[in-house]
N, C-alpha and C. Protein backbone atom coordinates (compact mmCIF):
# COMPACT_ATOMS: atom_id res chain seq x y z
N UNK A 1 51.02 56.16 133.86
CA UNK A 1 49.98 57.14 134.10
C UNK A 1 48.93 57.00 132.99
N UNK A 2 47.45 56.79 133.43
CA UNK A 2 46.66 56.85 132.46
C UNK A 2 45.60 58.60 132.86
N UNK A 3 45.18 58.24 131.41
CA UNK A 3 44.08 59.33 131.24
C UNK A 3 42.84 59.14 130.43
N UNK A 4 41.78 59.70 130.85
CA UNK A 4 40.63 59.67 130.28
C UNK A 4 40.88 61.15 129.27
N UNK A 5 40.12 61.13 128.31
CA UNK A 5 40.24 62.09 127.02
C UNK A 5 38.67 62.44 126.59
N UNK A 6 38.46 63.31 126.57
CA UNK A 6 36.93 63.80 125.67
C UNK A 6 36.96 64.54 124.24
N UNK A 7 37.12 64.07 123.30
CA UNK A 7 37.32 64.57 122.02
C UNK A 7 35.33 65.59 121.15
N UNK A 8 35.90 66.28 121.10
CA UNK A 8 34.73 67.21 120.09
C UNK A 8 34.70 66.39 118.87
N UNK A 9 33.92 66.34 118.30
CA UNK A 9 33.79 66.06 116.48
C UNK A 9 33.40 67.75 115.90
N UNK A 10 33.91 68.29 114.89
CA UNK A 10 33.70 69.69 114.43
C UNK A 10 32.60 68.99 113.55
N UNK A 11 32.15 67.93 112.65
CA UNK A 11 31.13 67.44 112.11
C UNK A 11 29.91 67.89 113.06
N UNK A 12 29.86 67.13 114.07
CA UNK A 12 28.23 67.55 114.40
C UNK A 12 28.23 67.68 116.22
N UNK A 13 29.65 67.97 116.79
CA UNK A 13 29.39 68.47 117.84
C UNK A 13 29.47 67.16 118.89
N UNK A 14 29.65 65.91 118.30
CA UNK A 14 29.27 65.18 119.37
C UNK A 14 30.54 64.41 120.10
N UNK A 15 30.57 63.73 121.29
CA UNK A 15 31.73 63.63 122.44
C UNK A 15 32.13 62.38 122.07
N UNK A 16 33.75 62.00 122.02
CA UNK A 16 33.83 60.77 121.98
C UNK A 16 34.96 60.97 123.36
N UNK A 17 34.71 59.26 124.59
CA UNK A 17 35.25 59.63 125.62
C UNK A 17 36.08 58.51 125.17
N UNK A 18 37.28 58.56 125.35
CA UNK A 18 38.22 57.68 126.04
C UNK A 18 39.47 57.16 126.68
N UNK A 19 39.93 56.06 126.87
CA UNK A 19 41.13 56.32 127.97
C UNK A 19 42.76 56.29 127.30
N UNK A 20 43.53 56.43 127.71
CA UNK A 20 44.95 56.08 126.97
C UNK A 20 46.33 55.73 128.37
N UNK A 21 47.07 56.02 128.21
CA UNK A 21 48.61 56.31 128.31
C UNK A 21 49.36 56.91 127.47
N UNK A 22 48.62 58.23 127.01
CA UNK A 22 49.26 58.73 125.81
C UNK A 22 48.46 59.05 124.79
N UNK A 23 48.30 60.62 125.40
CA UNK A 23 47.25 61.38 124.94
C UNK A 23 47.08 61.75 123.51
N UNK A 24 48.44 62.39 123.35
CA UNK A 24 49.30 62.81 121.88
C UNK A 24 48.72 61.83 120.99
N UNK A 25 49.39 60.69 121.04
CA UNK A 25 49.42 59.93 120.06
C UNK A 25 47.89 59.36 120.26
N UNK A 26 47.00 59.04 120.85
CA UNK A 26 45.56 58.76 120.37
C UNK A 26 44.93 59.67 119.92
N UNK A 27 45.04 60.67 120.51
CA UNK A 27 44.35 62.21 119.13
C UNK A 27 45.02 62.04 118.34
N UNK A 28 46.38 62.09 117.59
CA UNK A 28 46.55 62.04 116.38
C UNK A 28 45.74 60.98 115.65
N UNK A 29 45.82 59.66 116.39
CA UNK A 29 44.79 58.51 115.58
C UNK A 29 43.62 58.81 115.35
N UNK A 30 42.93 59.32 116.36
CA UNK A 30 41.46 59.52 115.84
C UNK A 30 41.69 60.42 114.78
N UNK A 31 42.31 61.54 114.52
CA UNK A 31 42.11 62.41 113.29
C UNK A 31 43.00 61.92 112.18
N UNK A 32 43.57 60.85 111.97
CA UNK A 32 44.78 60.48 111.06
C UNK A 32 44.77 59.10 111.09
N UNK A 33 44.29 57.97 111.66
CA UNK A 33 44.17 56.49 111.05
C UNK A 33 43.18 56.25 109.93
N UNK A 34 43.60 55.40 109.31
CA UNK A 34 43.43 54.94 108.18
C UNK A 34 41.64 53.70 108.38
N UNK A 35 41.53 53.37 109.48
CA UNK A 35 40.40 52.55 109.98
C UNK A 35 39.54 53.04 110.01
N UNK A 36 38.46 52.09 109.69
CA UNK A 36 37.52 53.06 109.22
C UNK A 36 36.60 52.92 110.90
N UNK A 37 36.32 53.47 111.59
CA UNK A 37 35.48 53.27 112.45
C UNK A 37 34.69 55.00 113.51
N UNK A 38 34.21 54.50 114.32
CA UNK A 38 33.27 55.68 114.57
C UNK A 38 33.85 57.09 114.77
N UNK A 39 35.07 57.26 115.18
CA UNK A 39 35.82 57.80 115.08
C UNK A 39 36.57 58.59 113.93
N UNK A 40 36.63 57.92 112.94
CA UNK A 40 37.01 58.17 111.53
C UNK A 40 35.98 58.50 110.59
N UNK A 41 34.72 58.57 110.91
CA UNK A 41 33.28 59.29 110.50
C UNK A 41 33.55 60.45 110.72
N UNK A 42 33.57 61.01 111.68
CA UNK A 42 33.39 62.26 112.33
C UNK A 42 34.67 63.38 112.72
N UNK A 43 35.74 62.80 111.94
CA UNK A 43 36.71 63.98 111.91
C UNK A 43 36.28 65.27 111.08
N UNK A 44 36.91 66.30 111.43
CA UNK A 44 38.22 65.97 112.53
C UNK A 44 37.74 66.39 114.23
N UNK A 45 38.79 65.95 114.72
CA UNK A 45 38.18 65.94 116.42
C UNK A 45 39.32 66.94 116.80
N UNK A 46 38.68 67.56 117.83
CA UNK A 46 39.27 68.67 118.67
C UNK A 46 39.49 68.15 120.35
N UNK A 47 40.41 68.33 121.09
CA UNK A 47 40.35 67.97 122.28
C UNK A 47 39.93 68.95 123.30
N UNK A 48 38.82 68.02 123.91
CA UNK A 48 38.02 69.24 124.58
C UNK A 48 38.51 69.00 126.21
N UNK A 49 38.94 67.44 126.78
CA UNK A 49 39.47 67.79 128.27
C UNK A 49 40.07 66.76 128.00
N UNK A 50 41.43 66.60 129.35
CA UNK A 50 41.78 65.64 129.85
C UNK A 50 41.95 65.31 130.81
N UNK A 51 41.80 64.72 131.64
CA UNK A 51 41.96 64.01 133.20
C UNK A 51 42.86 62.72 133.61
N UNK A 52 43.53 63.40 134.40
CA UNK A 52 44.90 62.02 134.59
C UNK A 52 43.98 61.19 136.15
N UNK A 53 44.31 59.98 135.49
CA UNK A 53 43.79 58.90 136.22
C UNK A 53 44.25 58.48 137.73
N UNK A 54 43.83 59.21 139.15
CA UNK A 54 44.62 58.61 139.73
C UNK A 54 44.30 57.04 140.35
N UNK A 55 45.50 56.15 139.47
CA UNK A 55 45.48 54.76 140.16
C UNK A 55 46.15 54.33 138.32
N UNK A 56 46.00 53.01 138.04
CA UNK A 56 46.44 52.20 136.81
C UNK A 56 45.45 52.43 135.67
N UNK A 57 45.47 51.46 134.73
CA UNK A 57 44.56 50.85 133.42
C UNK A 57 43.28 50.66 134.00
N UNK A 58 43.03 49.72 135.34
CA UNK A 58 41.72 49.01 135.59
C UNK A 58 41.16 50.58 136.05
N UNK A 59 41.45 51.22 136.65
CA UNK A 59 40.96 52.49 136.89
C UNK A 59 40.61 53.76 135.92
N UNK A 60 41.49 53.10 134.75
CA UNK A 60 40.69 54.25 133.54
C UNK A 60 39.91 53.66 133.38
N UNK A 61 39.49 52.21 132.71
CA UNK A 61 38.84 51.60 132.64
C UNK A 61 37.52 51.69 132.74
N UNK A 62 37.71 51.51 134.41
CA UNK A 62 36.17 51.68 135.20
C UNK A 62 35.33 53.06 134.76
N UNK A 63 36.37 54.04 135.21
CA UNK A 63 35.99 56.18 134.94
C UNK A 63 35.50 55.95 133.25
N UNK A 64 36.49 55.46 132.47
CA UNK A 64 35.85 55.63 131.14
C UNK A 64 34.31 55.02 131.28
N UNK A 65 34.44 53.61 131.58
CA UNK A 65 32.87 53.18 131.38
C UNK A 65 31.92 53.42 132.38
N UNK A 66 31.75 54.53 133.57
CA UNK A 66 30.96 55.50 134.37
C UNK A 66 30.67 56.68 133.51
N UNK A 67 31.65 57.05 132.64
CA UNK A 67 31.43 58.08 131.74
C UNK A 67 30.19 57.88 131.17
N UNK A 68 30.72 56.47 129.74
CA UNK A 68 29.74 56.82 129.07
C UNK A 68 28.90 56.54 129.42
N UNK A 69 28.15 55.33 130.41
CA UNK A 69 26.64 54.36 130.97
C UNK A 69 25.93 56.07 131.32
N UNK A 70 26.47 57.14 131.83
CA UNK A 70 25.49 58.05 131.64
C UNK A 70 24.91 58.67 130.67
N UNK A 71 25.31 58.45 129.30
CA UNK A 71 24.71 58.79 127.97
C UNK A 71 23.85 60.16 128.05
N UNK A 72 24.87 60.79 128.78
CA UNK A 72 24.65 62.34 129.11
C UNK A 72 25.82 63.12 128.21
N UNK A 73 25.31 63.99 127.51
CA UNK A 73 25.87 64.83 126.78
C UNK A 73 26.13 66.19 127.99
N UNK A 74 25.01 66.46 128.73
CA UNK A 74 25.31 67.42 130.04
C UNK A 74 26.29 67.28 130.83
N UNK A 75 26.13 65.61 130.85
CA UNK A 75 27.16 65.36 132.33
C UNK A 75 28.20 65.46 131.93
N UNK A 76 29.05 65.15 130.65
CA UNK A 76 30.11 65.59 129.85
C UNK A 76 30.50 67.21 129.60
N UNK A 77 29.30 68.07 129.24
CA UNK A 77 29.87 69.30 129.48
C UNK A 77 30.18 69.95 131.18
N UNK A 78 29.44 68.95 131.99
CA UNK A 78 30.26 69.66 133.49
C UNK A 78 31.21 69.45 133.74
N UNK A 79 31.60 67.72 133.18
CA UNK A 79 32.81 67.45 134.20
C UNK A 79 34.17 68.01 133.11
N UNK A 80 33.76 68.82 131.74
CA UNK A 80 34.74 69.02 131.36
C UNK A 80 34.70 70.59 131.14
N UNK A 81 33.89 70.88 131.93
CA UNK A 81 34.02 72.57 133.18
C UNK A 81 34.96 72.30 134.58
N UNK A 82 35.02 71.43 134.98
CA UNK A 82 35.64 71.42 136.42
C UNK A 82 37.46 70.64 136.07
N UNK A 83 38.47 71.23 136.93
CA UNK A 83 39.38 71.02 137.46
C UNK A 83 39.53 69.40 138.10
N UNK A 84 38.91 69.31 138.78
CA UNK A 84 39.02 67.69 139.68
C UNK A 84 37.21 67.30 139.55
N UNK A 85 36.99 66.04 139.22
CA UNK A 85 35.81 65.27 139.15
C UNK A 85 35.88 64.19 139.96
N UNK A 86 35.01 63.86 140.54
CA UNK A 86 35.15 62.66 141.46
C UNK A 86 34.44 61.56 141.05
N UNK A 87 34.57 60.30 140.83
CA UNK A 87 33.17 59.50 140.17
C UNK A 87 33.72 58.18 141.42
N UNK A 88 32.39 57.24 141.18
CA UNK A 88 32.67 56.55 141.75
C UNK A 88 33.69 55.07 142.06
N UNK A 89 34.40 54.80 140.43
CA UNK A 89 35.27 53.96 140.75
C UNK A 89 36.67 54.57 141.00
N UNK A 90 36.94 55.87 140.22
CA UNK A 90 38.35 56.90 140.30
C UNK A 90 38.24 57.83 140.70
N UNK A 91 38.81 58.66 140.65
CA UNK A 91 39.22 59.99 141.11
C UNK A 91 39.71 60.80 139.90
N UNK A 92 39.52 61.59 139.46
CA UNK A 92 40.16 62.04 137.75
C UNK A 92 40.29 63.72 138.21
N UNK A 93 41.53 63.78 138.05
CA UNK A 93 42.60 65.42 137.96
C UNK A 93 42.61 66.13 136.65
N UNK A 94 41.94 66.91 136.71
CA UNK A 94 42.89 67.80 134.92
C UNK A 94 44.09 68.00 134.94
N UNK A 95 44.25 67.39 133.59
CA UNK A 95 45.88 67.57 133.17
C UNK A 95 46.37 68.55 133.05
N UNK A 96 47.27 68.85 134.15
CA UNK A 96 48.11 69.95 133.70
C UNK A 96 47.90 71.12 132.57
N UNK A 97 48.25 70.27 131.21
CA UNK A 97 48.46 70.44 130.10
C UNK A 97 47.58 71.12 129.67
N UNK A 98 46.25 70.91 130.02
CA UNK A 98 45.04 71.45 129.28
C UNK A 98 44.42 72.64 130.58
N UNK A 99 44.89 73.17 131.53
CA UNK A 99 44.45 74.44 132.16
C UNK A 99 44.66 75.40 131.08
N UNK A 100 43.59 76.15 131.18
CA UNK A 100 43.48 77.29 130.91
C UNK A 100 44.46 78.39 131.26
């Protein structure tokens, strides 16, 4: 099972999207690896949604990179207002885990 992830930065507010098999343990990395990269600027990060992937890897894949090519900060706060999002290569469910 994969998932797409949208992380907050408490630094300056801004979205980092991306995919896993294992949600847990990539938020802990972004706020706790030792690498220095864009991610590790801007801790600490808060998790703001998650969406389980329906289909494999090539299908987070695709949803992750539909995400970002919109370089919409808006389109990120809707789809992480809504329950089920539809895009055009996946289909993406909220996780369980993260209902309200």
């Amino acid at each position: 099972m994969y998932y797409i992830y949208v992380l907050e930065s408490d630094i300056d507010k801004s979205y980092y999207v991306g995919y896993t098999n294992n949600v847990e343990r990539r938020f802990f990395d972004h706020n706790h690896s030792e690498h220095i990269t864009y991610s590790a600027k801007l801790r600490s990060w808060k998790l703001k949604a998650v969406f389980e992937v329906k289909g494999g890897l090539s299908e987070a894949m695709k949803a992750e990179k539909f995400i970002k090519r919109q370089k919409s900060r808006s389109f990120i706060d809707k789809i992480c207002d809504k329950d089920t999002i539809e895009l055009p290569m996946a289909q993406l469910v909220r996780a369980p885990h993260m209902r309200d």
